[in-house]
N, C-alpha and C. Protein backbone atom coordinates (compact mmCIF):
# COMPACT_ATOMS: atom_id res chain seq x y z
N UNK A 1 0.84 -1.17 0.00
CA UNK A 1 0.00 0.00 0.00
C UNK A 1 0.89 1.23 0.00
N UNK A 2 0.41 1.86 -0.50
CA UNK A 2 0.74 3.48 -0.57
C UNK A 2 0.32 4.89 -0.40
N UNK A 3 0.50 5.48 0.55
CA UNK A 3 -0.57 6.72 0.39
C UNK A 3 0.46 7.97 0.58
N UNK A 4 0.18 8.69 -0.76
CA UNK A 4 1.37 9.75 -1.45
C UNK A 4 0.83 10.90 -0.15
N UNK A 5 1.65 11.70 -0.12
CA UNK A 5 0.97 12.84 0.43
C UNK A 5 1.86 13.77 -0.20
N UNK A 6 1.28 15.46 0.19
CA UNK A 6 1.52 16.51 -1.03
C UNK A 6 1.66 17.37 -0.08
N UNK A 7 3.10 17.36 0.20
CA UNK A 7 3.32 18.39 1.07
C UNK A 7 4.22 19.29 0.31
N UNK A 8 4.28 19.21 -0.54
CA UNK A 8 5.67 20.34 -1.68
C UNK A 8 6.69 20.38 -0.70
N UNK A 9 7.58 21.13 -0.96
CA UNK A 9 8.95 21.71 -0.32
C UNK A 9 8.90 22.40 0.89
N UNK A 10 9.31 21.83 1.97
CA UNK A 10 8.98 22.29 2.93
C UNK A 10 10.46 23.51 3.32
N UNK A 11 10.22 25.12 3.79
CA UNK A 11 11.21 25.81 3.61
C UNK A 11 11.91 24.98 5.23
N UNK A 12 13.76 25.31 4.61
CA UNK A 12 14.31 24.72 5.95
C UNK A 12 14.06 25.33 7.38
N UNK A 13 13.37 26.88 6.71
CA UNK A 13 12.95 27.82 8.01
C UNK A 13 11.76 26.82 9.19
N UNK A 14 11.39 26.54 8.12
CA UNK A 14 10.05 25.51 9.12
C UNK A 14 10.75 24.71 9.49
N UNK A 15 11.68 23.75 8.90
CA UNK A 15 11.97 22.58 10.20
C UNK A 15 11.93 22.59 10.93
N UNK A 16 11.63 21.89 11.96
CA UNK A 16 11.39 21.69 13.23
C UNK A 16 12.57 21.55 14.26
N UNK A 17 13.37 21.53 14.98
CA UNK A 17 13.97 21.71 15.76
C UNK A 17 13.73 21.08 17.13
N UNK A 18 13.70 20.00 17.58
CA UNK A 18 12.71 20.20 19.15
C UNK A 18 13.77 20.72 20.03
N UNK A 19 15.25 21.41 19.74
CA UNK A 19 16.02 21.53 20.59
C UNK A 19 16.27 23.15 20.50
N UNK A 20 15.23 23.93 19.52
CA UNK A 20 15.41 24.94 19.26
C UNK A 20 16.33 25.30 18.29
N UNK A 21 16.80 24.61 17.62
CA UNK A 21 17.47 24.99 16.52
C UNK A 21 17.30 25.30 15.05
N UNK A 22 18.03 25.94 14.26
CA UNK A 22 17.36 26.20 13.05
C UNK A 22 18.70 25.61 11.82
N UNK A 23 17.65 24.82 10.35
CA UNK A 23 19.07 24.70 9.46
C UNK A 23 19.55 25.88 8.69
N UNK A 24 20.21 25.62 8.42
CA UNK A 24 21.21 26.83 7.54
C UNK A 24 20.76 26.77 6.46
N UNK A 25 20.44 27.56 5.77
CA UNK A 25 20.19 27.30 3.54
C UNK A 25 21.34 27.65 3.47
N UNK A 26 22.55 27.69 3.97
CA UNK A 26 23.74 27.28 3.40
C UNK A 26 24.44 26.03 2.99
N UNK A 27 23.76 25.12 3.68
CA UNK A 27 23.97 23.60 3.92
C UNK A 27 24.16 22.97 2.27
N UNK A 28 24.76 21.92 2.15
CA UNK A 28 24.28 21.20 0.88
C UNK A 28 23.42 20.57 0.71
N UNK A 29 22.86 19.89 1.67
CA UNK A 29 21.80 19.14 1.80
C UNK A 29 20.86 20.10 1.14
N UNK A 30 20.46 21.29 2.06
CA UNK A 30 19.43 22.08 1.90
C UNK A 30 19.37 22.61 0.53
N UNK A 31 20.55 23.20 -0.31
CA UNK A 31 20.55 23.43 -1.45
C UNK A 31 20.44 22.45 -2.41
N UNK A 32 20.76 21.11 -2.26
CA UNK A 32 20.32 20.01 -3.01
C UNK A 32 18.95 19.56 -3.18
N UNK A 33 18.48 20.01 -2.05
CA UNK A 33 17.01 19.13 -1.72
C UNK A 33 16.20 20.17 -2.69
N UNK A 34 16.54 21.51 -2.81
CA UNK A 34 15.92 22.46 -3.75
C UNK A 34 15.88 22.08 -5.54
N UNK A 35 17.50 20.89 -6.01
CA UNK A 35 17.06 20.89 -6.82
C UNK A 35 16.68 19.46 -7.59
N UNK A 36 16.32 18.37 -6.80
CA UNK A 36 15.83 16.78 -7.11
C UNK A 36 14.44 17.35 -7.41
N UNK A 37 13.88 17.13 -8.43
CA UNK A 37 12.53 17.27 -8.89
C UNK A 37 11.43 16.45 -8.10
N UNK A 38 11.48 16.25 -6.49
CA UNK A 38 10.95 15.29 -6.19
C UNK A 38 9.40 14.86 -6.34
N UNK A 39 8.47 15.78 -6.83
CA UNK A 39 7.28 16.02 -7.20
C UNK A 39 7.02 15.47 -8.08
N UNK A 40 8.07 15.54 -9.49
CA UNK A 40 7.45 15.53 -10.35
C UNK A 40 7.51 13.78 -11.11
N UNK A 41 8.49 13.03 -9.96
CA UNK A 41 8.41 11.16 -9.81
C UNK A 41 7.56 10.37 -9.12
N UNK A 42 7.11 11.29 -8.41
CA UNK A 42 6.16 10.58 -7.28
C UNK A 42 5.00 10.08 -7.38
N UNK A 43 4.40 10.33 -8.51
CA UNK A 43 2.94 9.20 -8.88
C UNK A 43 3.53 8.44 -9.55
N UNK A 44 4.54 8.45 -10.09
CA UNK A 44 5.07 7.32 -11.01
C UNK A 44 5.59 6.17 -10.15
N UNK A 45 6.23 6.45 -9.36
CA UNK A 45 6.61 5.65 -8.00
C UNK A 45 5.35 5.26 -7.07
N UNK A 46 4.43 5.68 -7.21
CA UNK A 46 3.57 5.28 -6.15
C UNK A 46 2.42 4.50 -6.96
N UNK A 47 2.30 3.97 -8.39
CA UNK A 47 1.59 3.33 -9.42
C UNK A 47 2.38 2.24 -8.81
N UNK A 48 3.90 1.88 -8.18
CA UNK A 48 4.20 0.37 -7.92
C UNK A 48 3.42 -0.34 -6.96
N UNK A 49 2.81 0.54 -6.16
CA UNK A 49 2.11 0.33 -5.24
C UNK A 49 0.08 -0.27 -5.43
N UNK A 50 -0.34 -0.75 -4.44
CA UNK A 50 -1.59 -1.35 -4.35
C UNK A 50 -1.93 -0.37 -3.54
N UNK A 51 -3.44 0.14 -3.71
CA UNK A 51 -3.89 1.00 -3.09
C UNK A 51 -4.66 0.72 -1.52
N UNK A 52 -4.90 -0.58 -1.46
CA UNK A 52 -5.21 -1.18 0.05
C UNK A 52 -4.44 -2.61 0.76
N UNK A 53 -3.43 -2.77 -0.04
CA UNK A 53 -2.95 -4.04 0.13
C UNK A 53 -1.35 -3.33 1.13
N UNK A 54 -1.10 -4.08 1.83
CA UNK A 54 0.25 -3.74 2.84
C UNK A 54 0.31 -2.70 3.93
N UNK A 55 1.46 -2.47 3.88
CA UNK A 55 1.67 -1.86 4.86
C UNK A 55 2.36 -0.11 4.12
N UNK A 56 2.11 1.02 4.38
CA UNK A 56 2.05 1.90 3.53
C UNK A 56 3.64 2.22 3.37
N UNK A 57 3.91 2.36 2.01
CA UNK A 57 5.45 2.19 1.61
C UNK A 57 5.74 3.77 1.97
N UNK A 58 7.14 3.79 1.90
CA UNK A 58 8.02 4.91 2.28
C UNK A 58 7.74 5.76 0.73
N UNK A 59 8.06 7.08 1.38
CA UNK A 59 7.33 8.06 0.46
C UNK A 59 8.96 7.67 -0.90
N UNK A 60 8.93 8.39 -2.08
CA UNK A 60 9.38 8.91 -3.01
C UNK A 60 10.75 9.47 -2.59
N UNK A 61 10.45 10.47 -2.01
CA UNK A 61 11.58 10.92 -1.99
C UNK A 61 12.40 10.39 -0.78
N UNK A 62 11.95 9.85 0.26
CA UNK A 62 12.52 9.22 1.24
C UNK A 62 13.68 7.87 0.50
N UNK A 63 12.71 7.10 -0.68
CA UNK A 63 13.71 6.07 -1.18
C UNK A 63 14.90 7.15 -1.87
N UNK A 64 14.38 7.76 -2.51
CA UNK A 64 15.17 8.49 -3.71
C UNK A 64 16.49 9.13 -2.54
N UNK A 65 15.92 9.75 -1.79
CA UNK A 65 16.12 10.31 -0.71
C UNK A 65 18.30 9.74 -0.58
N UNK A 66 17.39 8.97 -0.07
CA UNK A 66 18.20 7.58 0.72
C UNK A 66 19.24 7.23 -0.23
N UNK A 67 19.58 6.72 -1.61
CA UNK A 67 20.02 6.10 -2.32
C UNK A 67 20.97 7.29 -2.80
N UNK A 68 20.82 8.57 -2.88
CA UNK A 68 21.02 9.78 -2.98
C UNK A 68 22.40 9.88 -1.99
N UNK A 69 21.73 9.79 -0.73
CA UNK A 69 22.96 10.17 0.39
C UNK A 69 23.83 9.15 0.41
N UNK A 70 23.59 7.64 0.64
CA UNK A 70 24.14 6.83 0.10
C UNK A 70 25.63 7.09 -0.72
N UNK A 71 25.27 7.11 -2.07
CA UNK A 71 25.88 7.00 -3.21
C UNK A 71 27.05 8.39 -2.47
N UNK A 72 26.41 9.82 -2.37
CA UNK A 72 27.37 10.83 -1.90
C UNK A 72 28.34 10.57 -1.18
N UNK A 73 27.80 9.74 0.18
CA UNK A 73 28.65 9.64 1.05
C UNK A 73 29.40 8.48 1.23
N UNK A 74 28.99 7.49 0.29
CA UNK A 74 29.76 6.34 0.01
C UNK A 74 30.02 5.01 0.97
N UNK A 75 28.83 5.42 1.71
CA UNK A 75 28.46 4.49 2.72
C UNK A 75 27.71 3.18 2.72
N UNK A 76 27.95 2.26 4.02
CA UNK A 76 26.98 1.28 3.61
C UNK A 76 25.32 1.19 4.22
N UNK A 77 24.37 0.53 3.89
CA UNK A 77 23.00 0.33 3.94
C UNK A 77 23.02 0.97 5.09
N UNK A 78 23.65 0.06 6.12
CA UNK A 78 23.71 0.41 7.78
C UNK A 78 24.15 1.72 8.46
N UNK A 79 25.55 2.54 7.78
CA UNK A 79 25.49 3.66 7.84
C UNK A 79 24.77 4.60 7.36
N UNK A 80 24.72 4.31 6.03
CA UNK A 80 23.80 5.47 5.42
C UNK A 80 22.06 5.57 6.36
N UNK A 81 21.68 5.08 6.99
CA UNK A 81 20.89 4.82 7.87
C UNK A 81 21.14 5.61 9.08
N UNK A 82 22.13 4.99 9.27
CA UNK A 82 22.74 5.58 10.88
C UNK A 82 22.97 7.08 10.50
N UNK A 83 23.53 7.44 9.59
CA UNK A 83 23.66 9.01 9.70
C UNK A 83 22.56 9.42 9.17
N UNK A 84 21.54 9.19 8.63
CA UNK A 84 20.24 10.03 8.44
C UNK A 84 19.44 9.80 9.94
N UNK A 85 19.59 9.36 10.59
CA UNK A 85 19.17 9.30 12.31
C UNK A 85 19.86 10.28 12.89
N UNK A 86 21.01 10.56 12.73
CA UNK A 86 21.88 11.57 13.44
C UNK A 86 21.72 12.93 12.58
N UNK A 87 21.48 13.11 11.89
CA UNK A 87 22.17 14.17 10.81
C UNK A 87 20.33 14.66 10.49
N UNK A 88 20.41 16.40 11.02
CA UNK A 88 19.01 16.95 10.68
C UNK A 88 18.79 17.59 9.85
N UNK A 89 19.76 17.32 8.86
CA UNK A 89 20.47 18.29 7.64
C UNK A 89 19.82 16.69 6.86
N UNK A 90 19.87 15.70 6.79
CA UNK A 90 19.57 14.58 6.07
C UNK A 90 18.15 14.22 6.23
N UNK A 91 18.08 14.53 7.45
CA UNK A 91 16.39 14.48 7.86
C UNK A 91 15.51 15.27 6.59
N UNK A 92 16.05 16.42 6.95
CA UNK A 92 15.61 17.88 5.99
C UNK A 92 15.49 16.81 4.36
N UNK A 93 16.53 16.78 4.10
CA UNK A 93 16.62 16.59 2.49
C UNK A 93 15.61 15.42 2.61
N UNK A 94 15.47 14.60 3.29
CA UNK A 94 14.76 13.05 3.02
C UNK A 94 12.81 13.49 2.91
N UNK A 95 12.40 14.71 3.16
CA UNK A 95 11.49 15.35 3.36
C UNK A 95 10.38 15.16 4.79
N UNK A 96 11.57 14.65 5.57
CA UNK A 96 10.51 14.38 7.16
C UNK A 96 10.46 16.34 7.45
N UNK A 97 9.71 16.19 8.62
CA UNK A 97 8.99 17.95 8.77
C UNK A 97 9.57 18.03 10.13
N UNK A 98 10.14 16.99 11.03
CA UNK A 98 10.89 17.48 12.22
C UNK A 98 11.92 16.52 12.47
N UNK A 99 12.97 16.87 13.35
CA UNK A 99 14.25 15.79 13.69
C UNK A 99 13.59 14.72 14.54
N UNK A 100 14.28 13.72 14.19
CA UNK A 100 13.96 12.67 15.46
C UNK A 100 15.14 11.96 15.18
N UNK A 101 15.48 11.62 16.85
CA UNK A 101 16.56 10.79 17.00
C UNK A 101 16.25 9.10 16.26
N UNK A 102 14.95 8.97 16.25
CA UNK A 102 14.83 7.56 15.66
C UNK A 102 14.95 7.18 13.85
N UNK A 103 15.45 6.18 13.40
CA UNK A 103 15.86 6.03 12.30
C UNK A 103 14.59 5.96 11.63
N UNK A 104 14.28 6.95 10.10
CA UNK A 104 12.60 6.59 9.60
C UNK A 104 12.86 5.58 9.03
N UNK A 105 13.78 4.39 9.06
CA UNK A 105 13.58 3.29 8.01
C UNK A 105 14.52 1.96 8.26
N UNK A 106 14.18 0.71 8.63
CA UNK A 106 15.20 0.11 8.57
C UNK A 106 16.11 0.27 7.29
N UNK A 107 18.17 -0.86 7.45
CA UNK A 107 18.92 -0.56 6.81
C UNK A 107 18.35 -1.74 5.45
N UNK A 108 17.19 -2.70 5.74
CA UNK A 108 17.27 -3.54 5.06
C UNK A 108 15.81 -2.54 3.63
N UNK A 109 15.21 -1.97 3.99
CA UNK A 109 14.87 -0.97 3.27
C UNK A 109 15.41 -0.53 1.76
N UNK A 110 16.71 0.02 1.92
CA UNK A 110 17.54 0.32 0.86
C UNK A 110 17.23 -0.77 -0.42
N UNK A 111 17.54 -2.14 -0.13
CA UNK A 111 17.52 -3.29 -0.81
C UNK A 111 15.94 -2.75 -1.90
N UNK A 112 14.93 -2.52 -1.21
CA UNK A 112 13.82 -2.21 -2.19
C UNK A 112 13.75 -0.83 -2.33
N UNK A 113 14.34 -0.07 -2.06
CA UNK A 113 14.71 1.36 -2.42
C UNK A 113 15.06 1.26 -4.24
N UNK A 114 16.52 0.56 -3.69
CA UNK A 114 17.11 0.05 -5.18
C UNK A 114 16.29 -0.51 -6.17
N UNK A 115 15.49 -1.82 -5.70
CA UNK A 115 14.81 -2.02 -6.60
C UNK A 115 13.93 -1.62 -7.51
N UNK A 116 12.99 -0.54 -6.87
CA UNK A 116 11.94 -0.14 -7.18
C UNK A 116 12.49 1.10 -8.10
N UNK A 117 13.53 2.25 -7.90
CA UNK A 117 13.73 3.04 -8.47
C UNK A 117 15.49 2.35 -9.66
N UNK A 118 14.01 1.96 -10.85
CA UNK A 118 15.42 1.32 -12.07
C UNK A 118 16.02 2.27 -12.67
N UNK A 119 16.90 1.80 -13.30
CA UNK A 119 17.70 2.86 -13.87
C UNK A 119 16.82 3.47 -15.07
N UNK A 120 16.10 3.58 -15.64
CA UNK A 120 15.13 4.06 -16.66
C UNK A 120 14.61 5.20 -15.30
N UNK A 121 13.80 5.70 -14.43
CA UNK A 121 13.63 6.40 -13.57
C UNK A 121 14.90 6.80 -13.29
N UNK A 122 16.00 6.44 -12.56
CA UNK A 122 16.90 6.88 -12.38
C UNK A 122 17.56 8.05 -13.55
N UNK A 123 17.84 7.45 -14.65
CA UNK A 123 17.87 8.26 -15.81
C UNK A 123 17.70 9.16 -15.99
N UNK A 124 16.41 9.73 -15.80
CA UNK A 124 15.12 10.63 -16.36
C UNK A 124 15.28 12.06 -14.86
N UNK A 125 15.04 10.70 -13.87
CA UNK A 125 15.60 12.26 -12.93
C UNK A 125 16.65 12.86 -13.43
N UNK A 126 17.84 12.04 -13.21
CA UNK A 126 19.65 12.65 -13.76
C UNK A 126 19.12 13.83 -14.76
N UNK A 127 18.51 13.54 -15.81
CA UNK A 127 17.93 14.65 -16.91
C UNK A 127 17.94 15.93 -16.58
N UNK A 128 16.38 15.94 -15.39
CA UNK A 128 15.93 16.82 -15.32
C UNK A 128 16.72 17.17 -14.11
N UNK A 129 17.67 16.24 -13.39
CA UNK A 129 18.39 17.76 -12.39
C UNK A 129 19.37 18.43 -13.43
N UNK A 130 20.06 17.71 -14.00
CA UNK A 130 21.19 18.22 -15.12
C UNK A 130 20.60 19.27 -16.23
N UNK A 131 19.33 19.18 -16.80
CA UNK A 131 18.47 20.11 -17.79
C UNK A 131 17.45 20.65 -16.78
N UNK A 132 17.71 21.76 -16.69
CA UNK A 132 16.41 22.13 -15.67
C UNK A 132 15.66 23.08 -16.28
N UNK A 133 14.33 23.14 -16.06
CA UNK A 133 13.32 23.97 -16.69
C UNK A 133 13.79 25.27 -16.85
N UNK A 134 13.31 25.89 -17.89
CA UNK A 134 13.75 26.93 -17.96
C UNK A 134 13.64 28.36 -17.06
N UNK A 135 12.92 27.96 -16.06
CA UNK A 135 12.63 29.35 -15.11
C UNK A 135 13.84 29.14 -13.68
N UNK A 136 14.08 28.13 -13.89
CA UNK A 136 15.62 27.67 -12.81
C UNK A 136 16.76 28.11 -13.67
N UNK A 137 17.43 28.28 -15.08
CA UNK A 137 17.85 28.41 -15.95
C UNK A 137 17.80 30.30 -15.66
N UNK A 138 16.78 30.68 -16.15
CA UNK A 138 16.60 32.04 -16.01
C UNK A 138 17.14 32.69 -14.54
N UNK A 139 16.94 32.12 -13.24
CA UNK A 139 16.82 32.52 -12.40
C UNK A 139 18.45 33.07 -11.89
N UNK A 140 19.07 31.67 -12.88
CA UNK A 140 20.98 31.73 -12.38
C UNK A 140 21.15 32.31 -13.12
N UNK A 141 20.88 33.00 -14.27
CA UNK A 141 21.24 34.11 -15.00
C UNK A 141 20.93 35.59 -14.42
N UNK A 142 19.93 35.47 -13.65
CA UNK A 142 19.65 36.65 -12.57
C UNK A 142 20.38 36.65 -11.38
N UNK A 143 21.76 36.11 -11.44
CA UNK A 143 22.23 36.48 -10.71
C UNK A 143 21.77 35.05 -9.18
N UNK A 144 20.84 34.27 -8.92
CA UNK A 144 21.41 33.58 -8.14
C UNK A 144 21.59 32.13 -8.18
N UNK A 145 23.04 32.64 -7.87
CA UNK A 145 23.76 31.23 -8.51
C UNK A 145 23.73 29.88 -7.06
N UNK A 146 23.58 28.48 -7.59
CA UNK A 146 23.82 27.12 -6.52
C UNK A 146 25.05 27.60 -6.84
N UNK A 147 25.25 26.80 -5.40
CA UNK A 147 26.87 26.88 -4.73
C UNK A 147 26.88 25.18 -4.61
N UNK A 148 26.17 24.58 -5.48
CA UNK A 148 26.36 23.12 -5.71
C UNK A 148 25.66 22.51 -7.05
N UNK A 149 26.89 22.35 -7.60
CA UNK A 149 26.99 21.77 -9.36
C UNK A 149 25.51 20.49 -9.46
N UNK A 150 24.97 20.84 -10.36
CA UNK A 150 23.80 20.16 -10.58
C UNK A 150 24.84 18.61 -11.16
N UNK A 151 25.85 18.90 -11.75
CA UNK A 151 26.57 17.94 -12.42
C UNK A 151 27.00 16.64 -10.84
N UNK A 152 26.47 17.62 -9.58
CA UNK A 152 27.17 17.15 -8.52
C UNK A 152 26.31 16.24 -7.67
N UNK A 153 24.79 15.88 -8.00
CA UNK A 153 23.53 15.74 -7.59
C UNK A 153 23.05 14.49 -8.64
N UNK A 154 24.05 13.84 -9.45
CA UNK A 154 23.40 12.85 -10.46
C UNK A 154 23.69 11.52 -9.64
N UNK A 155 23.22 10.53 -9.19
CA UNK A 155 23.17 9.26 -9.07
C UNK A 155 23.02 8.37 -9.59
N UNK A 156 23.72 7.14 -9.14
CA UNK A 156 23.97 6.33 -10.01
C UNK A 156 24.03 4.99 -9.19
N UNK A 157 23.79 3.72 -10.05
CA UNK A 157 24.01 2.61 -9.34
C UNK A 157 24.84 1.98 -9.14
């Protein structure tokens, strides 16, 4: 089972904090998470799904999420896990809305992370972070520029 929800981009100003803290939009995370199209995969990813059958799968961008930090940080199932539990900068990008010390996912997770997002999806994102619409296009010509290479945000298996 699956049930998408539509929360768009949540600003890092809102994160939640329970310790009173706030993230930086200096972060990479935070500037990355601005440019994975995560919206625009997410019914396509959630068609793998049965609409009353299981137990409700991890959102879109949480897999995408995941496989993402992964690959960056060059870690395994179990770490890459362990530091999205620790790390509220990873929280942020994975699209949870507050920190929690608890992990949102077991490490055995990943295994159907991978599966589900093939390289044909995989692909198509790479595209559109690498070709980006033209009003993201326009916008770095106005002057504001990522301080993180879209060339730097492609994943791979």
């Amino acid at each position: 089972m699956y049930r998408q929800t539509h929360t768009g981009q949540l600003s890092f100003e809102n994160f939640y904090l329970p310790f009173g803290g706030k993230l930086s939009g200096e972060n990479r995370w935070v500037r990355l998470a601005e440019l994975v199209p995560w919206e625009t995969f997410e019914s396509e990813y959630a068609e793998q799904f049965s609409e009353g059958q299981g137990a409700p799968a991890k959102t879109f961008r949480i897999a995408l999420g995941a496989l993402i930090i992964k690959e960056k940080l060059g870690t395994s199932d179990e770490e890459t896990v362990e530091q999205i539990r620790e790390n509220p900068y990873l929280q942020y990008f994975l699209g949870l809305s507050e920190y929690s010390d608890k992990a949102p996912f077991e490490a055995s997770m990943m295994v159907h992370f991978r599966k589900r997002l093939n390289l044909e999806i995989v692909g198509r994102i790479n595209e559109r972070i690498v070709k980006p619409p033209k009003e993201l296009e326009q916008k770095e010509i106005e002057g504001k520029q990522n301080k993180i290479s879209r060339t730097d945000v492609i994943y791979q298996f």
